[in-house]
PDB file of N, CA and C in Angstrom:
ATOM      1  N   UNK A   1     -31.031  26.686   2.422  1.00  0.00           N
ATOM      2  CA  UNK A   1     -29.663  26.262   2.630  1.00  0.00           C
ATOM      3  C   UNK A   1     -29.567  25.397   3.881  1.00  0.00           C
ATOM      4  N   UNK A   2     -29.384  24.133   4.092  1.00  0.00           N
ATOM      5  CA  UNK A   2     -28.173  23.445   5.353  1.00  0.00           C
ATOM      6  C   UNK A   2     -27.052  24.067   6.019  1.00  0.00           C
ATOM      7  N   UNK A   3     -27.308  23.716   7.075  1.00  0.00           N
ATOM      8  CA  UNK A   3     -26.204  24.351   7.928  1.00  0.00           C
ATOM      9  C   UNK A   3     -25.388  23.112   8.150  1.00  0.00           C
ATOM     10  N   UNK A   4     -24.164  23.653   8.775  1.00  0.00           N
ATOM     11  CA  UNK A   4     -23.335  22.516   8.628  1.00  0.00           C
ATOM     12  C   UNK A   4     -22.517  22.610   9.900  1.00  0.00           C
ATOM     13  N   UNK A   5     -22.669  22.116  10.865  1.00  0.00           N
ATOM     14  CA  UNK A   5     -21.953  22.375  12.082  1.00  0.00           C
ATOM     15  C   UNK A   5     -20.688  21.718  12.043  1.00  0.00           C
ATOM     16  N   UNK A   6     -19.673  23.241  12.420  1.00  0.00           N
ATOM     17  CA  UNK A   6     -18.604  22.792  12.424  1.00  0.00           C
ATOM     18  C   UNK A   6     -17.787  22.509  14.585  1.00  0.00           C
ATOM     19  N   UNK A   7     -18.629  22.440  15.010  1.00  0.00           N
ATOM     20  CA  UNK A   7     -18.368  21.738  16.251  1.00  0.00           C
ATOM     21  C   UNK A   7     -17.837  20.511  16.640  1.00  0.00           C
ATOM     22  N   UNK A   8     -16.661  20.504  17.347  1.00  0.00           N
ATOM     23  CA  UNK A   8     -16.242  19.182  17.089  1.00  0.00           C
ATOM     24  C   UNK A   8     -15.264  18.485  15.724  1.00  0.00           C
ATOM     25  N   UNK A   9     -15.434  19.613  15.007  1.00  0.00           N
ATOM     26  CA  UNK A   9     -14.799  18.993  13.621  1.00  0.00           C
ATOM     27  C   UNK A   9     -13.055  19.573  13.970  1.00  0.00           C
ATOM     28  N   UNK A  10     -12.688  20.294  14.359  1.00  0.00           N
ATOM     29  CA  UNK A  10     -11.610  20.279  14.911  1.00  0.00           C
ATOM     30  C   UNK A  10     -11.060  20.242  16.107  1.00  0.00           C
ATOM     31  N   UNK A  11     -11.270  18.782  17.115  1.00  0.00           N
ATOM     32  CA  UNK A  11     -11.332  18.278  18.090  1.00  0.00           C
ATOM     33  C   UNK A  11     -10.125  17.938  17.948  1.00  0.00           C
ATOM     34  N   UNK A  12      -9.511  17.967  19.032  1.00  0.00           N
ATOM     35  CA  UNK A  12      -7.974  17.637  19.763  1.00  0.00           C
ATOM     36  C   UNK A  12      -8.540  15.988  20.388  1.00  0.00           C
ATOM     37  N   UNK A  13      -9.577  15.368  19.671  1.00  0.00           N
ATOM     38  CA  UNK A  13      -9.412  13.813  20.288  1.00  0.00           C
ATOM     39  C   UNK A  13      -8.946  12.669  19.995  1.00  0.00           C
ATOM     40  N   UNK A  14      -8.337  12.632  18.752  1.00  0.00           N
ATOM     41  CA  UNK A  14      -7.025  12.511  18.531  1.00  0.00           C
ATOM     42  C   UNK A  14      -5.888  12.886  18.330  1.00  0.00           C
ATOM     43  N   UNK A  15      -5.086  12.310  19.359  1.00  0.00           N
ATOM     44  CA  UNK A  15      -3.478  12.884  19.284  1.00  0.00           C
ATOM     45  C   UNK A  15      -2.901  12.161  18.229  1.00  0.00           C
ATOM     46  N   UNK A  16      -1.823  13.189  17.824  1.00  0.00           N
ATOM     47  CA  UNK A  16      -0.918  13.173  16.903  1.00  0.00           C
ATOM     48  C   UNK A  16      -0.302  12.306  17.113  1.00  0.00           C
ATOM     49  N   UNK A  17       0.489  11.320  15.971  1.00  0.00           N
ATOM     50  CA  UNK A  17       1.375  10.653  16.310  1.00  0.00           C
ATOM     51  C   UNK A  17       2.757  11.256  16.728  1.00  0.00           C
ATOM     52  N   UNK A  18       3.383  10.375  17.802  1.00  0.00           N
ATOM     53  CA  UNK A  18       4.853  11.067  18.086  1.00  0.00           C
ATOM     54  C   UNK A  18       5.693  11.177  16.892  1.00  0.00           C
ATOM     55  N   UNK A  19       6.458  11.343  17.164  1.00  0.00           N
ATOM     56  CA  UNK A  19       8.045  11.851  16.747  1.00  0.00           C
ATOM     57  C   UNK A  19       8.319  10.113  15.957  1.00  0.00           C
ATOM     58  N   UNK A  20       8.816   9.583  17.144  1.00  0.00           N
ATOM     59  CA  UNK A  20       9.036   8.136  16.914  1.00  0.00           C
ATOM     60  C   UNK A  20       7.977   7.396  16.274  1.00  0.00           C
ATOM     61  N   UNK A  21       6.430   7.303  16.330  1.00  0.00           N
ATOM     62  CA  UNK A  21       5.798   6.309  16.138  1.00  0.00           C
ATOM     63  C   UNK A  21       5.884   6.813  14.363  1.00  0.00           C
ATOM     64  N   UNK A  22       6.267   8.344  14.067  1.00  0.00           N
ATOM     65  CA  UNK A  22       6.269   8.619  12.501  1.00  0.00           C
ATOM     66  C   UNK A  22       7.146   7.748  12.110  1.00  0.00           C
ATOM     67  N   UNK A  23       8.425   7.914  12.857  1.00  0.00           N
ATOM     68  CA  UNK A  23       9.843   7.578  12.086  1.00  0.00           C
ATOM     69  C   UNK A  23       9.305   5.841  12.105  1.00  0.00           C
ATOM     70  N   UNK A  24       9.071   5.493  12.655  1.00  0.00           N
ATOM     71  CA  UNK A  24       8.768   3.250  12.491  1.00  0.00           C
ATOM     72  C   UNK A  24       8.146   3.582  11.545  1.00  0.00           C
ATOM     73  N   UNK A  25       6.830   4.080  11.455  1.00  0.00           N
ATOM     74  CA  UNK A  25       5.920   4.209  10.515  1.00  0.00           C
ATOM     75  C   UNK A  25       6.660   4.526   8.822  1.00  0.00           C
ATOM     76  N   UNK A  26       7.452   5.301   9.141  1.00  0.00           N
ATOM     77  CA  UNK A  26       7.898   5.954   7.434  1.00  0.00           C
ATOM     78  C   UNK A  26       9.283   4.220   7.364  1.00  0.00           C
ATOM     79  N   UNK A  27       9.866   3.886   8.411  1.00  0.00           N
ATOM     80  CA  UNK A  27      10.553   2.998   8.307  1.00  0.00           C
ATOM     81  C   UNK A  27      10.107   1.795   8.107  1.00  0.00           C
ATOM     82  N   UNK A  28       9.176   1.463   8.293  1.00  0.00           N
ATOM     83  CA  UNK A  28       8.225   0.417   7.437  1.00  0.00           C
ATOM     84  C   UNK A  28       7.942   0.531   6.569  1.00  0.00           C
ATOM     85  N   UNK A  29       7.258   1.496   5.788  1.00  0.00           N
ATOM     86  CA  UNK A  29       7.294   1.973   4.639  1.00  0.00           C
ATOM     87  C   UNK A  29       8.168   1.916   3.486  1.00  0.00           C
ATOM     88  N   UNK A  30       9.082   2.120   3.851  1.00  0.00           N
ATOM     89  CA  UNK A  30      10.629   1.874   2.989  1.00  0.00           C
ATOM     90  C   UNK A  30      10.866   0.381   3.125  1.00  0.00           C
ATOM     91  N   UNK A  31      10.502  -0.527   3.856  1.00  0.00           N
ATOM     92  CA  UNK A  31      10.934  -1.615   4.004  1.00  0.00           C
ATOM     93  C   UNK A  31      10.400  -2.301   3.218  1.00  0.00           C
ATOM     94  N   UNK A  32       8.841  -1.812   2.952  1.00  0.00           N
ATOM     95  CA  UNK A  32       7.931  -2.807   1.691  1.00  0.00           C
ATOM     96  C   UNK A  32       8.226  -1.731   0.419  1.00  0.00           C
ATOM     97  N   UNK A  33       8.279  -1.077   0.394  1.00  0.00           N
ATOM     98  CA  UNK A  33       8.378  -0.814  -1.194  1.00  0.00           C
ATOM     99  C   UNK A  33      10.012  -1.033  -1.425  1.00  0.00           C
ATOM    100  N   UNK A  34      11.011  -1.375  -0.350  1.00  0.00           N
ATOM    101  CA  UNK A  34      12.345  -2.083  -0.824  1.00  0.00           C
ATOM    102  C   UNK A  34      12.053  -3.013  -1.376  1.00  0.00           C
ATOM    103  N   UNK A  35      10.948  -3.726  -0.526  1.00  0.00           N
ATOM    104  CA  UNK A  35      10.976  -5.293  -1.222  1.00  0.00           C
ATOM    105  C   UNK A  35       9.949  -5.188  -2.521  1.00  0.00           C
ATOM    106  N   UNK A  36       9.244  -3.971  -2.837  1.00  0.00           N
ATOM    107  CA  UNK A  36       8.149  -4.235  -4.161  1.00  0.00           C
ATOM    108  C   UNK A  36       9.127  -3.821  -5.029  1.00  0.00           C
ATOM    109  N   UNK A  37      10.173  -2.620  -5.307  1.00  0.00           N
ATOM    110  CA  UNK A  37      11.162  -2.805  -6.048  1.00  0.00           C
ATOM    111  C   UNK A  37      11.986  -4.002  -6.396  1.00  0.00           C
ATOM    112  N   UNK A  38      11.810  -4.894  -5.739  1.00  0.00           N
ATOM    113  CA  UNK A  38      12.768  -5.984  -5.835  1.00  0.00           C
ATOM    114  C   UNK A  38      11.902  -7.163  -6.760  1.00  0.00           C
ATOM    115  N   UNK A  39      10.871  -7.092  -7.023  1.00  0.00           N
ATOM    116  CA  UNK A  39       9.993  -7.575  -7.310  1.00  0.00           C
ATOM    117  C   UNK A  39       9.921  -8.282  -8.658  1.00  0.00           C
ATOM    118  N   UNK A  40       9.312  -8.617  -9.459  1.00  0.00           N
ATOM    119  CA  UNK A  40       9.339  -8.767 -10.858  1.00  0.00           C
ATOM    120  C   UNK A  40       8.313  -8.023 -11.210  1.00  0.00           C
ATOM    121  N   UNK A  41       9.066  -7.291 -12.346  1.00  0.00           N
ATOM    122  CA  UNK A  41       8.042  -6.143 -13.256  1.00  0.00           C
ATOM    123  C   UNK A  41       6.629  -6.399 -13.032  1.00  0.00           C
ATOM    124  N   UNK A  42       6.116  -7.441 -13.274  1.00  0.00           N
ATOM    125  CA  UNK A  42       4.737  -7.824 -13.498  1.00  0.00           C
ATOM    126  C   UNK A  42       4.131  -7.644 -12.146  1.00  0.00           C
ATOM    127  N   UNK A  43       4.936  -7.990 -11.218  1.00  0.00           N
ATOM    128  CA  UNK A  43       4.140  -8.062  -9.798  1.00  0.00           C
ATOM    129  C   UNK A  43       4.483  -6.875  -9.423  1.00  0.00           C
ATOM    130  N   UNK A  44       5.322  -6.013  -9.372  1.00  0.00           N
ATOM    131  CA  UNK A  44       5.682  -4.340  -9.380  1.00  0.00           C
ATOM    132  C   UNK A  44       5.120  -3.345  -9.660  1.00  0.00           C
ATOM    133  N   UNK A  45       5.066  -3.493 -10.666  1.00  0.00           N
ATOM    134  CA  UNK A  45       3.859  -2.794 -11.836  1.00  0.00           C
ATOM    135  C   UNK A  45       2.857  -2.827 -11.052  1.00  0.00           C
ATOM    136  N   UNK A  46       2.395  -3.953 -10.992  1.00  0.00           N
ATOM    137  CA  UNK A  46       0.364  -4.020 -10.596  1.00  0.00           C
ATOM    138  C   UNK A  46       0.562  -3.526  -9.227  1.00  0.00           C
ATOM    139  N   UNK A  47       1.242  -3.684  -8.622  1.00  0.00           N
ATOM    140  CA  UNK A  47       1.204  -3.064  -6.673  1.00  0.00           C
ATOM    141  C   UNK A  47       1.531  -1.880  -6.469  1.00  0.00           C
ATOM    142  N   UNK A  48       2.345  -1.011  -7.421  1.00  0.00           N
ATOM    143  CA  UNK A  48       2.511  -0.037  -7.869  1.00  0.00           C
ATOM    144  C   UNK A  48       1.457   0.972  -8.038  1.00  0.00           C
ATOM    145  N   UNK A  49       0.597   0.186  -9.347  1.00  0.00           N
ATOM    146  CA  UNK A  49      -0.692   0.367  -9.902  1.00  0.00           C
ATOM    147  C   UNK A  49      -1.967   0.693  -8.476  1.00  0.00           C
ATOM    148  N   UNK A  50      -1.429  -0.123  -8.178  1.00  0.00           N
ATOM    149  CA  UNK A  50      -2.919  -0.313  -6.882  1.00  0.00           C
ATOM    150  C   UNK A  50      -2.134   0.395  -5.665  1.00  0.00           C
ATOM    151  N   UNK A  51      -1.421   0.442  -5.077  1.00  0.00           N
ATOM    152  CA  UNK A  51      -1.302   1.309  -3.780  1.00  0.00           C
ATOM    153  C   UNK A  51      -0.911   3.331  -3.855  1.00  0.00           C
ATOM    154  N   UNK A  52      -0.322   2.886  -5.229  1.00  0.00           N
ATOM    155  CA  UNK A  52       0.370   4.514  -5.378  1.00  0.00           C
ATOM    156  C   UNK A  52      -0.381   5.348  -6.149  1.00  0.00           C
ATOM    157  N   UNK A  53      -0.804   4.586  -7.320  1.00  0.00           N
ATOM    158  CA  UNK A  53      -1.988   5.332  -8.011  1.00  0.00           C
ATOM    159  C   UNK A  53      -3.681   5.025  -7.670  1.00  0.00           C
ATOM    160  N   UNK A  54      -3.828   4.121  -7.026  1.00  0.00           N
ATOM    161  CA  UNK A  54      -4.872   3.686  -6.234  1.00  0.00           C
ATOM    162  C   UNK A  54      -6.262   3.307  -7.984  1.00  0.00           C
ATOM    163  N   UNK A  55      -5.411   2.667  -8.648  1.00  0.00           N
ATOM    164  CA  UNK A  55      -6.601   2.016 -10.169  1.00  0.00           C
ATOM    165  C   UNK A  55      -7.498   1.265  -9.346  1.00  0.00           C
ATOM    166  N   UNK A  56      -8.526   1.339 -10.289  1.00  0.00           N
ATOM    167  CA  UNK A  56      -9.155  -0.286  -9.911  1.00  0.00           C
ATOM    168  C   UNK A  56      -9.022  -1.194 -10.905  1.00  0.00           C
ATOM    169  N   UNK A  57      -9.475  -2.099 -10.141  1.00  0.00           N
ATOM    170  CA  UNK A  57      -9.254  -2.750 -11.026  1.00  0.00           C
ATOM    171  C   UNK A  57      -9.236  -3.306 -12.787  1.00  0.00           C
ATOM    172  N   UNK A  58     -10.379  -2.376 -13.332  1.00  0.00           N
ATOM    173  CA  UNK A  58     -10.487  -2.164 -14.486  1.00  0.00           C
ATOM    174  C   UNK A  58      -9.661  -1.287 -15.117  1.00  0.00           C
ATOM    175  N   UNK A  59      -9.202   0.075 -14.525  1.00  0.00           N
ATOM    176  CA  UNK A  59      -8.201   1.131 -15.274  1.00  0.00           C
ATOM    177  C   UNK A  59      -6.666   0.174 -14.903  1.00  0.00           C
ATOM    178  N   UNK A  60      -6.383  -0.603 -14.369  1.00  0.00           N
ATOM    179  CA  UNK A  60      -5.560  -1.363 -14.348  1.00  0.00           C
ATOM    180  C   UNK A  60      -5.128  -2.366 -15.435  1.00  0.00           C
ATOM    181  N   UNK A  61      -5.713  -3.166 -15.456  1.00  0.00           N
ATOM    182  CA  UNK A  61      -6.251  -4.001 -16.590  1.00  0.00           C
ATOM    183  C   UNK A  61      -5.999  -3.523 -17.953  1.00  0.00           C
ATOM    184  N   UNK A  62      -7.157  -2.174 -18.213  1.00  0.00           N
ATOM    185  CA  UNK A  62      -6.695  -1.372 -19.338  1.00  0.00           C
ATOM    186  C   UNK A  62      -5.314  -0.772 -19.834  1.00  0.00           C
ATOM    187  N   UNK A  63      -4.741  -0.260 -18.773  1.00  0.00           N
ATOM    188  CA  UNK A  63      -3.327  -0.008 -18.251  1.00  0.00           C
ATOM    189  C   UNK A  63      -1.934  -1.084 -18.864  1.00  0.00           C
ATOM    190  N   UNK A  64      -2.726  -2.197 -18.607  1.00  0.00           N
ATOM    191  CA  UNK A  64      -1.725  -3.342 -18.545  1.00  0.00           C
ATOM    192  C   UNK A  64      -1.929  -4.218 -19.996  1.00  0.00           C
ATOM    193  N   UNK A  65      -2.994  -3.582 -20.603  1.00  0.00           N
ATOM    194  CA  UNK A  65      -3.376  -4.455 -21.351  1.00  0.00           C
ATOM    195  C   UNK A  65      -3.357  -6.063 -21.242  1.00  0.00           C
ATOM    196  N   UNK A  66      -4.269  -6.014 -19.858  1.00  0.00           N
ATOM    197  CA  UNK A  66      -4.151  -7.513 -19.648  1.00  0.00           C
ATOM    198  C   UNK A  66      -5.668  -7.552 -19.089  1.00  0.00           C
ATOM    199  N   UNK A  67      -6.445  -9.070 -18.460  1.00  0.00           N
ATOM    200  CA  UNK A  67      -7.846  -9.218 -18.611  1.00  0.00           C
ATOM    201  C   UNK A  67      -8.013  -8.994 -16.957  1.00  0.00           C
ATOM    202  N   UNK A  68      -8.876  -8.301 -16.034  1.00  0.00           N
ATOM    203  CA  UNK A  68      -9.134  -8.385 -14.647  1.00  0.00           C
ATOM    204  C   UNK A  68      -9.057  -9.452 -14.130  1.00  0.00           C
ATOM    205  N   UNK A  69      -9.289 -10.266 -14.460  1.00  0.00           N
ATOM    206  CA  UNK A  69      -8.323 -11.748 -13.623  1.00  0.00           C
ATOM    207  C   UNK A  69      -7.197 -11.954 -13.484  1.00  0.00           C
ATOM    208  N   UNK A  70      -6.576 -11.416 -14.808  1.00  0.00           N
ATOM    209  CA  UNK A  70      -5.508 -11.338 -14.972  1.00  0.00           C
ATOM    210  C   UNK A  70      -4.717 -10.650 -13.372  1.00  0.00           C
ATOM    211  N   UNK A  71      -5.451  -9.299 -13.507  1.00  0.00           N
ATOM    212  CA  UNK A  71      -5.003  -8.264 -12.403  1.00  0.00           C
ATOM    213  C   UNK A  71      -5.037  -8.840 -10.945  1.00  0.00           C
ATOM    214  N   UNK A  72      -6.414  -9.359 -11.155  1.00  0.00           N
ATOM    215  CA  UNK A  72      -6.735  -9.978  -9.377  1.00  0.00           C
ATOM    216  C   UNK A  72      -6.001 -11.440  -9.047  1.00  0.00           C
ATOM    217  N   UNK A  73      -5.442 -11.714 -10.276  1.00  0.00           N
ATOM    218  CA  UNK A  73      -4.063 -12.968  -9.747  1.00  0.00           C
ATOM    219  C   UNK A  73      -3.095 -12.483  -9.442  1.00  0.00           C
ATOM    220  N   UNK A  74      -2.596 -11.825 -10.602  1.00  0.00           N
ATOM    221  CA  UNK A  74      -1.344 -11.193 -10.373  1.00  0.00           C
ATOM    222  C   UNK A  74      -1.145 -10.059  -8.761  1.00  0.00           C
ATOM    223  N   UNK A  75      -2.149  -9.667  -8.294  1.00  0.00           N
ATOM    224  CA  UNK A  75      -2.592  -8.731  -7.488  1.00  0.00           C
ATOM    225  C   UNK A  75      -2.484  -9.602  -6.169  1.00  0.00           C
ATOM    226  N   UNK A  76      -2.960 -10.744  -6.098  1.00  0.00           N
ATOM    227  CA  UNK A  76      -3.246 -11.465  -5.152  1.00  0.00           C
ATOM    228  C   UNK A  76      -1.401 -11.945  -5.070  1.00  0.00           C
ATOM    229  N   UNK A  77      -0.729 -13.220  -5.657  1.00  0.00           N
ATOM    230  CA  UNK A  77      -0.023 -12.939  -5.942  1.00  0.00           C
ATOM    231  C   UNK A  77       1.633 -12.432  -5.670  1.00  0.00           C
ATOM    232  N   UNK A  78       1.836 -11.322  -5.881  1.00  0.00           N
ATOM    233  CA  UNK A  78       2.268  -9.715  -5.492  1.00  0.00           C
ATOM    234  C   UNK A  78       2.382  -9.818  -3.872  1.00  0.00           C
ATOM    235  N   UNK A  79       0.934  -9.329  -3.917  1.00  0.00           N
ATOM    236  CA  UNK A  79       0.812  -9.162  -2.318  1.00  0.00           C
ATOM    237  C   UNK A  79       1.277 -10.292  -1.293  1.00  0.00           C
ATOM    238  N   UNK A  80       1.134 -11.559  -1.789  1.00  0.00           N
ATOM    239  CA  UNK A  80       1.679 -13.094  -0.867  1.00  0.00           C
ATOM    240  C   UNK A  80       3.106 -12.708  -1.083  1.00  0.00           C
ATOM    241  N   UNK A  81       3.686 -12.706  -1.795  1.00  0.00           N
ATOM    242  CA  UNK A  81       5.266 -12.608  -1.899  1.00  0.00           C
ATOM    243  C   UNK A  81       5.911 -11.361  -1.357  1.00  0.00           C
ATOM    244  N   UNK A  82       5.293 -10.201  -1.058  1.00  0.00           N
ATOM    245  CA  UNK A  82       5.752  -9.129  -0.173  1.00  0.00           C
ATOM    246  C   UNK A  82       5.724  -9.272   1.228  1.00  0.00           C
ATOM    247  N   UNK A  83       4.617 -10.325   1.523  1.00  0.00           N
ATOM    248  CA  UNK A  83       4.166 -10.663   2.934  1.00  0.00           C
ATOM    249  C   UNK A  83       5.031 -11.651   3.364  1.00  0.00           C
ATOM    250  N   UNK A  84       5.460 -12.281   2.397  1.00  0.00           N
ATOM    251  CA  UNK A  84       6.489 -13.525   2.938  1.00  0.00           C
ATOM    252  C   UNK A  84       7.853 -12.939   3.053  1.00  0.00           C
ATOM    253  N   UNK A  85       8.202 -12.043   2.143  1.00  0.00           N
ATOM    254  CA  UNK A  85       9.574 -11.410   2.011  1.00  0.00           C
ATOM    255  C   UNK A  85       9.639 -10.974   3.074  1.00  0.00           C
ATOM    256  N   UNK A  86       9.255  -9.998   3.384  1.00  0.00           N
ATOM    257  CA  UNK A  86       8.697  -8.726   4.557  1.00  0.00           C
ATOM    258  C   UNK A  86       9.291 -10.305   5.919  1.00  0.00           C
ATOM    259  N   UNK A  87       8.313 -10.953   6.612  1.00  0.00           N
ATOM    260  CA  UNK A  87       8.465 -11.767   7.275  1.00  0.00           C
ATOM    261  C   UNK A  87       9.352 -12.564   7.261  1.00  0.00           C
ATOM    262  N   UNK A  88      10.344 -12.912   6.105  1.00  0.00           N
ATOM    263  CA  UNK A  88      11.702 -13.607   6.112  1.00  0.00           C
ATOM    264  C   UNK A  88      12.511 -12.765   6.451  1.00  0.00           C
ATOM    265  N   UNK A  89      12.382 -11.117   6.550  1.00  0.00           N
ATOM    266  CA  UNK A  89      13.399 -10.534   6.556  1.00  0.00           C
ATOM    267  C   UNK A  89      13.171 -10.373   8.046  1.00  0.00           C
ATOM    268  N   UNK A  90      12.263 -10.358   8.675  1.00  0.00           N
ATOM    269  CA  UNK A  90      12.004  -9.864   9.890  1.00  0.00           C
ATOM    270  C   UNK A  90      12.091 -11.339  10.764  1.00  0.00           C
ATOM    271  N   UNK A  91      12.409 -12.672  10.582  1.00  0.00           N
ATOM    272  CA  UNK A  91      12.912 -13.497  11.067  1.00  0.00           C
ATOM    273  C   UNK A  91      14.431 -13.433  11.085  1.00  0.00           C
ATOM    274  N   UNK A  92      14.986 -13.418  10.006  1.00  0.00           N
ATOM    275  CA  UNK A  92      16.432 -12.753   9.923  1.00  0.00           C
ATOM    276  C   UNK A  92      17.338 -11.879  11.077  1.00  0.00           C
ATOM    277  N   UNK A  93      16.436 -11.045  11.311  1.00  0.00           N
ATOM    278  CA  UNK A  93      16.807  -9.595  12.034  1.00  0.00           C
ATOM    279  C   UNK A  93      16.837 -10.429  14.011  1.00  0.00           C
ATOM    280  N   UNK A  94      16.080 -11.439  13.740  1.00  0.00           N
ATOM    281  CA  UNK A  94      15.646 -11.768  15.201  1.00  0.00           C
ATOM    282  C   UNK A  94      17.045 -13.129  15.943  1.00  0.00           C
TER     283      UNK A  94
END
């Protein structure tokens, strides 16, 4: 049998996040999946697909009945138009 040292494996050397750095954190959070709801089905769906259920790209595909290029456009895509949204909204605010 291996032994398995558990020393160190529950180390206090990283601290927890605060109070606050949760709440930005969960408030960002809501801010992009506001904008992936807002989305069009097709680009929704697949970002959906890939961050929440974590597919790859092939059980995706299968999923969608569509071809892995298909996915890695649409995927690619998706992701540019959340990044731009996200950043128009956060020019807005300023």
């Amino acid at each position: 049998f291996k032994r398995i040292s558990l020393v160190g494996f529950f180390s206090d050397d990283k601290q927890s996040p605060s109070a606050e750095q949760e709440f930005f954190k969960q408030e960002e959070m809501n801010e992009v999946w506001d904008v992936v709801l807002k989305l069009p089905k097709k680009h929704r769906e697949i970002l959906i697909l890939d961050a929440k259920y974590e597919l790859s790209y092939e059980e995706m595909a299968e999923t969608l009945g569509v071809s892995i290029g298909t996915v890695k456009s649409r995927l690619s895509r998706a992701r540019s138009k959340v990044s731009k949204l996200i950043g128009e909204g956060r020019s807005d605010e300023q």
